[in-house]
Protein backbone atom coordinates (compact mmCIF):
# COMPACT_ATOMS: atom_id res chain seq x y z
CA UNK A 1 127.99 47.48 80.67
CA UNK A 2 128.54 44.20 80.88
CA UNK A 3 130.69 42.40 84.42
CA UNK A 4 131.92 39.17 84.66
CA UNK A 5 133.06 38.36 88.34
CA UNK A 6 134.82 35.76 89.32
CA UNK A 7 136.51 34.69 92.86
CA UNK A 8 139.90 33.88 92.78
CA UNK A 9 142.63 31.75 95.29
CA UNK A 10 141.99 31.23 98.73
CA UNK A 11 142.31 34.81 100.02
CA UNK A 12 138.80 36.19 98.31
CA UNK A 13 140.20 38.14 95.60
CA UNK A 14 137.48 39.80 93.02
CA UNK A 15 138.26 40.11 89.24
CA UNK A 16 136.08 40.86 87.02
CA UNK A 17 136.66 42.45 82.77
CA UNK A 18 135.19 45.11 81.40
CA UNK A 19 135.27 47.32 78.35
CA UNK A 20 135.31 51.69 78.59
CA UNK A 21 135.16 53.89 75.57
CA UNK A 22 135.96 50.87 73.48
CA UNK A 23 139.06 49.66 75.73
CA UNK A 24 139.12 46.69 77.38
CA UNK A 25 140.44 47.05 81.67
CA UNK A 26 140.60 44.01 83.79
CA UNK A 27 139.92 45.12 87.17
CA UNK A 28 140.62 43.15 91.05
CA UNK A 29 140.13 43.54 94.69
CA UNK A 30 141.80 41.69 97.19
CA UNK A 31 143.76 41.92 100.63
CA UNK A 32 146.88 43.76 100.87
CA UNK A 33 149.61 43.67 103.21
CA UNK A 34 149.32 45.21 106.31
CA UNK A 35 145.41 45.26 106.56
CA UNK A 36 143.11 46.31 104.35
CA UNK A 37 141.93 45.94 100.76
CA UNK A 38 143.04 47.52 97.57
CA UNK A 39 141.30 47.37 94.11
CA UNK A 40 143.76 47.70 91.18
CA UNK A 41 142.30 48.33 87.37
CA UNK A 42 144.81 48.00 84.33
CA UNK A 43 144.17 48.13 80.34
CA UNK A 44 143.87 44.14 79.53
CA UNK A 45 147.08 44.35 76.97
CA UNK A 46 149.35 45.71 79.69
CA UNK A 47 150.48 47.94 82.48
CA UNK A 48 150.78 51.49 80.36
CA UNK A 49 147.89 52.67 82.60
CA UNK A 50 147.27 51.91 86.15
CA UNK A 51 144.87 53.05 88.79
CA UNK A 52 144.57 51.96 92.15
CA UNK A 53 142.28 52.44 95.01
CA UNK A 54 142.46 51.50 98.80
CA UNK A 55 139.62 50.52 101.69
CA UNK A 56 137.09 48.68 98.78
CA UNK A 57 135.33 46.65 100.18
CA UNK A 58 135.86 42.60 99.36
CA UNK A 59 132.00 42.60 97.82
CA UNK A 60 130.58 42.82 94.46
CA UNK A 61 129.37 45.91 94.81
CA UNK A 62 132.83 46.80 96.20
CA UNK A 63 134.29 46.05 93.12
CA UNK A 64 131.38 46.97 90.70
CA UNK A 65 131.68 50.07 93.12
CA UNK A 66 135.09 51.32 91.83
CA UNK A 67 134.72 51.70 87.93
């Protein structure tokens, strides 16, 4: 499976795309309110599926880590 990550803004946050049983998810980590870190992964044409994950780290591997 193919990752491509890329850093985005000011505050850090990790995106990266990839594709799962022939669907394509866009996934992110960044900083959430309140402390922490959150990782949120969504179907690239919209929000009809949504997962979510807290306390991943603000790495690669954190997000590669996830999925």
């Amino acid at each position: 499976m193919e990752y491509k990550i890329e850093r985005l803004g000011v505050a850090g946050t990790l995106a990266c795309q990839f594709e799962h049983k022939g669907r394509r998810y866009s996934a992110q980590v960044d900083k959430i309110l309140g402390g922490g870190t959150g990782c949120m992964i969504c179907p690239e044409n919209g929000f009809d599926e949504l997962y979510t994950k807290d306390d991943v780290p603000l790495t690669e591997e954190g997000l590669l880590s996830v999925h």
